[in-house]
C-alpha atoms as a PDB file:
ATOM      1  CA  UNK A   1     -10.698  20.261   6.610  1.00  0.00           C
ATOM      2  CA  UNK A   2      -7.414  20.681   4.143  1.00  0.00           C
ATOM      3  CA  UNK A   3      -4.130  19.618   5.152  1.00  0.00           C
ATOM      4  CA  UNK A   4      -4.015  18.207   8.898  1.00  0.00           C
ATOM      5  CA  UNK A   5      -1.535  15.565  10.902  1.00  0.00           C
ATOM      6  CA  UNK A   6      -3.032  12.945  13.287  1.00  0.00           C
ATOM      7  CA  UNK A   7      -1.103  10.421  15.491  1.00  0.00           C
ATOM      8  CA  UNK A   8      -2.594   8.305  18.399  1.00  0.00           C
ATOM      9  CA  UNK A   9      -0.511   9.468  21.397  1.00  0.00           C
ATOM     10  CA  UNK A  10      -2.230   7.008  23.568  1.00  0.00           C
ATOM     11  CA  UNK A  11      -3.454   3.208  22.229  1.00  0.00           C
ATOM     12  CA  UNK A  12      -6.113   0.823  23.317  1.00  0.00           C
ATOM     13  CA  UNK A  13      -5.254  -0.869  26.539  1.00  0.00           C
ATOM     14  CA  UNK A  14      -8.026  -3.845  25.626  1.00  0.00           C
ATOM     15  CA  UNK A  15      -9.055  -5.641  22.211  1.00  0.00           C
ATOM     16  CA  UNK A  16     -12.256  -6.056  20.961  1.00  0.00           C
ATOM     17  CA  UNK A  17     -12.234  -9.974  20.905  1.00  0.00           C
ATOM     18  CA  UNK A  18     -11.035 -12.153  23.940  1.00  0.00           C
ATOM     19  CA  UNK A  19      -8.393 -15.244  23.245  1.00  0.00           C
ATOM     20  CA  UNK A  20     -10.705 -17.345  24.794  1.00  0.00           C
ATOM     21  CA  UNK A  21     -13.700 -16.424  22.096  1.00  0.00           C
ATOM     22  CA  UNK A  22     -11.502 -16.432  18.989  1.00  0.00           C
ATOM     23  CA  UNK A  23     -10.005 -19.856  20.600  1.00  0.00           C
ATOM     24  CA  UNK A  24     -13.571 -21.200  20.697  1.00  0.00           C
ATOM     25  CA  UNK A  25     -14.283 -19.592  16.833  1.00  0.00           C
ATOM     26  CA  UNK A  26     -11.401 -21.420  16.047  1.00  0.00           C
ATOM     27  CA  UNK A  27     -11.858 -24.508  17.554  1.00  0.00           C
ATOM     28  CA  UNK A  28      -8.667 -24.329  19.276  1.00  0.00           C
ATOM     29  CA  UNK A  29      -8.489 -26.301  22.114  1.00  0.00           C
ATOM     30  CA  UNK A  30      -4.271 -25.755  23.361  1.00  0.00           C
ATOM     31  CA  UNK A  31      -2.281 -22.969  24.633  1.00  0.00           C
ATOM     32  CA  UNK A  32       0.680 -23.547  22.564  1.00  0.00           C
ATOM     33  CA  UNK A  33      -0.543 -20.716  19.452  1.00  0.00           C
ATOM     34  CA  UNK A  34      -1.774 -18.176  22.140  1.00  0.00           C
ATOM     35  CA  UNK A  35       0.664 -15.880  21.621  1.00  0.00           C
ATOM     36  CA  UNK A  36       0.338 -15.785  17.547  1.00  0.00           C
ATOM     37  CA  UNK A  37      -3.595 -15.550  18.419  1.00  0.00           C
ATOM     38  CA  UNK A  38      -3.500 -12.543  20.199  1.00  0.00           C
ATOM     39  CA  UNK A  39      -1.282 -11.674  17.847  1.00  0.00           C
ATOM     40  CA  UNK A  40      -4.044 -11.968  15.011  1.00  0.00           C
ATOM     41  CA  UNK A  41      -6.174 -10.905  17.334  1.00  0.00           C
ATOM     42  CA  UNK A  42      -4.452  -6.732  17.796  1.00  0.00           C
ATOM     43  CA  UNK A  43      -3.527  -6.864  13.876  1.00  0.00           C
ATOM     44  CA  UNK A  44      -7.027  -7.570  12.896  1.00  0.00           C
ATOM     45  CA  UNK A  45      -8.438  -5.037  14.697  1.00  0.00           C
ATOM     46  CA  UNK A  46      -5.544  -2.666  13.262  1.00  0.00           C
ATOM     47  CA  UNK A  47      -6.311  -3.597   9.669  1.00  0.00           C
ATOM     48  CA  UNK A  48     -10.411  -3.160  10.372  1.00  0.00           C
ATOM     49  CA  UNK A  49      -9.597   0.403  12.092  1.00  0.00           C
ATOM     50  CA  UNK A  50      -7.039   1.495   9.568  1.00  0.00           C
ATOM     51  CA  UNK A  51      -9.327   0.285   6.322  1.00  0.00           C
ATOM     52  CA  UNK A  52     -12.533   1.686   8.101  1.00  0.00           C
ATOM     53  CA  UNK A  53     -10.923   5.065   9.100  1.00  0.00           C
ATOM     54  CA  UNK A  54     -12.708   4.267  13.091  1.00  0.00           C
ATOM     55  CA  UNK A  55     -11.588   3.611  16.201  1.00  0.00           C
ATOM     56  CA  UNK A  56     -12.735   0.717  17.987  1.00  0.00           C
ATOM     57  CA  UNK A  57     -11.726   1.038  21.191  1.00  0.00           C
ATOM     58  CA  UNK A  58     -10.685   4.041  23.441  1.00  0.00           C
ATOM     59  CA  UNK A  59      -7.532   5.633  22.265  1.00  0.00           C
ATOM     60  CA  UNK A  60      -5.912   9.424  22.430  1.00  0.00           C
ATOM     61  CA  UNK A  61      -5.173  11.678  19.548  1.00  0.00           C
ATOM     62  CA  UNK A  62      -3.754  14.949  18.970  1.00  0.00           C
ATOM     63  CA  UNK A  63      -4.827  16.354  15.227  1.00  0.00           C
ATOM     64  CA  UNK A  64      -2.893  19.092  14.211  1.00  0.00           C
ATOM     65  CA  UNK A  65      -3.759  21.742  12.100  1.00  0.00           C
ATOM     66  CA  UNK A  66      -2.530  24.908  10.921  1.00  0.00           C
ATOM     67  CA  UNK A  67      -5.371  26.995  11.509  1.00  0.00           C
ATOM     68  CA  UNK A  68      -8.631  27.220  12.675  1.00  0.00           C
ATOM     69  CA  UNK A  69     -11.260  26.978   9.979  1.00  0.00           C
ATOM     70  CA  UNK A  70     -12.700  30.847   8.841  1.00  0.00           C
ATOM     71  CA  UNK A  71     -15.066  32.346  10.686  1.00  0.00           C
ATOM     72  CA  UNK A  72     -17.350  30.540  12.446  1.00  0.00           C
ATOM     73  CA  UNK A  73     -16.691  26.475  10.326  1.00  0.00           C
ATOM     74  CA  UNK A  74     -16.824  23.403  12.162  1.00  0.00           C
ATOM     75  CA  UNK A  75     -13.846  20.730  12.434  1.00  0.00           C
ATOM     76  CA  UNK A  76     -14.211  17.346  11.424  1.00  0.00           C
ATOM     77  CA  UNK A  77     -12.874  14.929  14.232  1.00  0.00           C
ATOM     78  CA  UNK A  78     -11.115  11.718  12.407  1.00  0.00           C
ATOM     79  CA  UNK A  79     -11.555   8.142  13.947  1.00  0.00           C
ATOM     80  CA  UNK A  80     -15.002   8.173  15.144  1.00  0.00           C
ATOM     81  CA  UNK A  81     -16.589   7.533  17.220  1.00  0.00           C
ATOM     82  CA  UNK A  82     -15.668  10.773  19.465  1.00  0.00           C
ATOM     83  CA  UNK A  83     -15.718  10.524  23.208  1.00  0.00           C
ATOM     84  CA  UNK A  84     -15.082  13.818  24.429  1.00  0.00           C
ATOM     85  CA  UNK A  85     -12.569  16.771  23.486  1.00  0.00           C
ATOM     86  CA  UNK A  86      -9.438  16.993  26.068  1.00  0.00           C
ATOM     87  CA  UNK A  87      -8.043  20.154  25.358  1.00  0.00           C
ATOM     88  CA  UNK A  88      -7.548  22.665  21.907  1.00  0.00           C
ATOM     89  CA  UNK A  89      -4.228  24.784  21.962  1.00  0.00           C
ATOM     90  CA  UNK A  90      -2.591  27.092  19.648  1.00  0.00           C
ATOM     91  CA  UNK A  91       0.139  29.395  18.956  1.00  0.00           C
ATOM     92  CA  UNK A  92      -1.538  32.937  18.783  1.00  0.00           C
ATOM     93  CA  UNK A  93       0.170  35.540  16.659  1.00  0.00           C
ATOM     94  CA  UNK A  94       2.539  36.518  19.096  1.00  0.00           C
ATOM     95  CA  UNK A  95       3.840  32.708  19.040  1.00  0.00           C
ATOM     96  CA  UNK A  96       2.851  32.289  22.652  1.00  0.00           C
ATOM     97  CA  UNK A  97       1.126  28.791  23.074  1.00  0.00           C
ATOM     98  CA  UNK A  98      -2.691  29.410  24.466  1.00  0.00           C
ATOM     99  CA  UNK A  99      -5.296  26.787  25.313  1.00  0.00           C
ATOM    100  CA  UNK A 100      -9.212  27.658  23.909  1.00  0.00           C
ATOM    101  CA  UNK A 101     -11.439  27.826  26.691  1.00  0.00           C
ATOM    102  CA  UNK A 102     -13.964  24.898  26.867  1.00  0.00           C
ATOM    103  CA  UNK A 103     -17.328  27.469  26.478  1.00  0.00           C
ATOM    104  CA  UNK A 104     -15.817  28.339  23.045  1.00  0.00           C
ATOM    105  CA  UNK A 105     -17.058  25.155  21.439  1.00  0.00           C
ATOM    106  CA  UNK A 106     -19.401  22.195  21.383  1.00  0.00           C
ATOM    107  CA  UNK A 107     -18.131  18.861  20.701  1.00  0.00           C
ATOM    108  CA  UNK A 108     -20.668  17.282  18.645  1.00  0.00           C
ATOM    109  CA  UNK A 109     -20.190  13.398  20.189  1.00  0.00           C
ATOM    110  CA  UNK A 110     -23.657  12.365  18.478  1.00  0.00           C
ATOM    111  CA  UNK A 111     -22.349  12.644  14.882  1.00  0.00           C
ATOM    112  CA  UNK A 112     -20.621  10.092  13.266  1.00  0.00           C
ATOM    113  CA  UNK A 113     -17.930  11.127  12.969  1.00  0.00           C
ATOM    114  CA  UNK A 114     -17.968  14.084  15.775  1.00  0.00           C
ATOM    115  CA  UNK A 115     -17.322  17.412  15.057  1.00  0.00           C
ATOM    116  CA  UNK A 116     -16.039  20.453  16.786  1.00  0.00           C
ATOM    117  CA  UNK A 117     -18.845  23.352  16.342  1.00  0.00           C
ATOM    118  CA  UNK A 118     -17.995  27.377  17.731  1.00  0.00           C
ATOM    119  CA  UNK A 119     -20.511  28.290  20.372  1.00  0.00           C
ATOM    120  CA  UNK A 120     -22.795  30.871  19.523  1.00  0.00           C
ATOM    121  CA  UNK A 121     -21.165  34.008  19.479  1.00  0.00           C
ATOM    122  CA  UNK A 122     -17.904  32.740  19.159  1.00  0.00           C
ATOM    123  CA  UNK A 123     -15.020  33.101  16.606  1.00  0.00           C
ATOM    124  CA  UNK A 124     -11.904  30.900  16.766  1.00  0.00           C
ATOM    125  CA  UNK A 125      -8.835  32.446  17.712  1.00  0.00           C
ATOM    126  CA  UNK A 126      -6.044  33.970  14.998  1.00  0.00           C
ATOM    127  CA  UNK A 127      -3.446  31.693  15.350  1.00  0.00           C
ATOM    128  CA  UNK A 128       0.587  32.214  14.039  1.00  0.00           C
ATOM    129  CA  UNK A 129       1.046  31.685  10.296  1.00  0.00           C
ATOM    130  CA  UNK A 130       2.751  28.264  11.007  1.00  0.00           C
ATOM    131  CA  UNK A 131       2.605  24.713  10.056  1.00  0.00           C
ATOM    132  CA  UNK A 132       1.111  22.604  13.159  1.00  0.00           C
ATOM    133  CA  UNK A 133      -0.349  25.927  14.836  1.00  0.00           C
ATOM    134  CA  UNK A 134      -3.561  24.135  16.001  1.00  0.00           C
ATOM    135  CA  UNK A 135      -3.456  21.197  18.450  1.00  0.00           C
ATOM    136  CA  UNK A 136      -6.869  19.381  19.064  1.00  0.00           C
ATOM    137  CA  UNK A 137      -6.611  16.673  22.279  1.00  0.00           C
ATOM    138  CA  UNK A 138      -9.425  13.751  21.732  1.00  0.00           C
ATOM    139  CA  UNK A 139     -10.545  10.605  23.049  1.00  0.00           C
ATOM    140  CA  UNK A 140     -12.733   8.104  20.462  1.00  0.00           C
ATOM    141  CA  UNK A 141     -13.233   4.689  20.566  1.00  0.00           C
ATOM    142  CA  UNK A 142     -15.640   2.679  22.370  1.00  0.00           C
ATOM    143  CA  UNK A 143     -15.135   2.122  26.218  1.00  0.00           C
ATOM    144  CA  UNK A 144     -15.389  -1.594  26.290  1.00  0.00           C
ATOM    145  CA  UNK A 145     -15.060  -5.029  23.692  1.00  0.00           C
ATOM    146  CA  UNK A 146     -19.204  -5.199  24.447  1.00  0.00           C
ATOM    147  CA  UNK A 147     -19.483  -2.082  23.063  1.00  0.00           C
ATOM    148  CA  UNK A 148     -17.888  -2.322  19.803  1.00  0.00           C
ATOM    149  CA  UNK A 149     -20.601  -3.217  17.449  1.00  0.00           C
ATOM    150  CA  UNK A 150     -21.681  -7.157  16.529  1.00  0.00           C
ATOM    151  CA  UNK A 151     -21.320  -6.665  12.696  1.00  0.00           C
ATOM    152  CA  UNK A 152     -17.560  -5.472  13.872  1.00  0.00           C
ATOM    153  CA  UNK A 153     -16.622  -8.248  15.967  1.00  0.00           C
ATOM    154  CA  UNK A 154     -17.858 -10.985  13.640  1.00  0.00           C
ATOM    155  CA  UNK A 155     -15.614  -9.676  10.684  1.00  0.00           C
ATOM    156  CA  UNK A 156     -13.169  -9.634  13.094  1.00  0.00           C
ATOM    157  CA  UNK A 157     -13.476 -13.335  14.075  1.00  0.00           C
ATOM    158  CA  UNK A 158     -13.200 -13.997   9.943  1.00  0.00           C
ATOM    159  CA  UNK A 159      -9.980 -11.912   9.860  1.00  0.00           C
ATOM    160  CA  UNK A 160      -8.439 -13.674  12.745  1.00  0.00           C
ATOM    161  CA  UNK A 161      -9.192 -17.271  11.056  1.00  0.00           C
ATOM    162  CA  UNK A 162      -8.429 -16.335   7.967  1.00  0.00           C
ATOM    163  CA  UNK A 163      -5.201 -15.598   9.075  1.00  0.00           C
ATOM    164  CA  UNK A 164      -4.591 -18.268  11.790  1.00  0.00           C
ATOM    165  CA  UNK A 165      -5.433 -20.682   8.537  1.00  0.00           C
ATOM    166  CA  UNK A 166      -3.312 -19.034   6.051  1.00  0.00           C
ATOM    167  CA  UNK A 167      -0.474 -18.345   8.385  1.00  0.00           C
ATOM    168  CA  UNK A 168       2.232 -18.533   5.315  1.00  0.00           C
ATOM    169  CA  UNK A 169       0.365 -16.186   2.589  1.00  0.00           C
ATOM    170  CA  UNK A 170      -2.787 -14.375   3.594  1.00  0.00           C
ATOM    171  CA  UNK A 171      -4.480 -12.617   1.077  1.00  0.00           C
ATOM    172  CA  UNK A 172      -4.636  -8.994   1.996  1.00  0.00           C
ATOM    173  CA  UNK A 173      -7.329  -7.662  -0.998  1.00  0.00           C
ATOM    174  CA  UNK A 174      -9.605 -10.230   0.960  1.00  0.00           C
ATOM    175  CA  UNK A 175      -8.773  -9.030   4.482  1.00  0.00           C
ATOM    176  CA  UNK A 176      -9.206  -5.766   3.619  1.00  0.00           C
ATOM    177  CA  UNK A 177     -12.640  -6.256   1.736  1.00  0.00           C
ATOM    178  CA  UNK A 178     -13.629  -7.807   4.849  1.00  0.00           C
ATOM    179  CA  UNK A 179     -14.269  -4.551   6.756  1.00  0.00           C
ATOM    180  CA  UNK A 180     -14.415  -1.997   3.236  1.00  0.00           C
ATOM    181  CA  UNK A 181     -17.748  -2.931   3.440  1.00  0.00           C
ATOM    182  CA  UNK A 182     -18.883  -1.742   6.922  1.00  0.00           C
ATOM    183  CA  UNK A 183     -18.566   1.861   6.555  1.00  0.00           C
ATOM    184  CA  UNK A 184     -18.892   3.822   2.992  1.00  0.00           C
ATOM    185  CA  UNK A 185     -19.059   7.097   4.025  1.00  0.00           C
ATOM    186  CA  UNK A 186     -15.813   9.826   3.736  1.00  0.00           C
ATOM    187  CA  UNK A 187     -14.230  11.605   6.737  1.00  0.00           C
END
């Protein structure tokens, strides 16, 4: 996909793992750390997402690019797993801002991670010669903490002790290896 720019506009409203579960993992039985636990809690699931290169729960992101792939290529949607496509602008060659119709593409949600494929007989549009030209609108991330895969939420749990335990020095090689291991693919 070359050079491209992608910030979450819009973050998870919910975490994957409840205070009252990690509490129990923890064998925490007191309110007084519950603020430093949830804190865990939203950093963990950062560190997993960041190291993994997926989303866990439902978030927004705009991708920019600065053009459309050649012809009739497909786009590779980072932070899977894709819920749907919200909307695809770009600046045409007139520098006038235009939004690609939905029966242009197919959003591949099925693929891990989800791609962006021309419908047949399509071509995407010529777009200004312009850094940023291409904005793609998407939604990934699982709906709900239930959804968000076992193997997941357990390393999770680890993360969150490991760091509750070693509150002073936590050793971020091992945090990170926690969750290299869950996806070895390339996006």
């Amino acid at each position: 996909m070359g050079n491209y720019g992608l910030i979450q506009t819009v973050a998870p409203t919910i975490e994957p793992l409840t205070l009252d579960e990690v509490k129990l993992f923890l064998r925490v039985n007191h309110s007084a750390e519950d603020a430093l636990i949830n804190d865990l809690i939203r950093e963990s699931r950062e560190r997993c997402e960041r190291v993994t290169g997926r989303q866990l729960l439902l978030a927004t992101y705009q991708l920019t690019l600065d053009d459309f792939p050649l012809g009739t290529g497909s786009l590779i949607l980072p932070r899977p797993p894709l819920v749907e496509v919200l909307s695809i602008t770009y600046i045409d060659t007139d520098g006038v801002s235009q939004t690609v119709s939905p029966t242009v593409y197919v959003a591949d949600t099925q693929r891990q991670p989800g791609w962006l494929l021309l419908a047949y007989g399509h071509v995407w549009p010529a777009t200004l010669v312009a850094a940023n030209a291409v904005t793609i609108t998407y939604r990934a991330g699982y709906a709900s903490a239930s959804q968000v895969p076992s193997e997941y939420r357990n390393r999770l749990r680890q993360c969150v002790a490991h760091c509750y335990a070693n509150r002073e020095m936590t050793d971020e090689l091992k945090l990170d290896g926690l969750f290299q291991s869950l996806w070895c693919g390339t996006y």
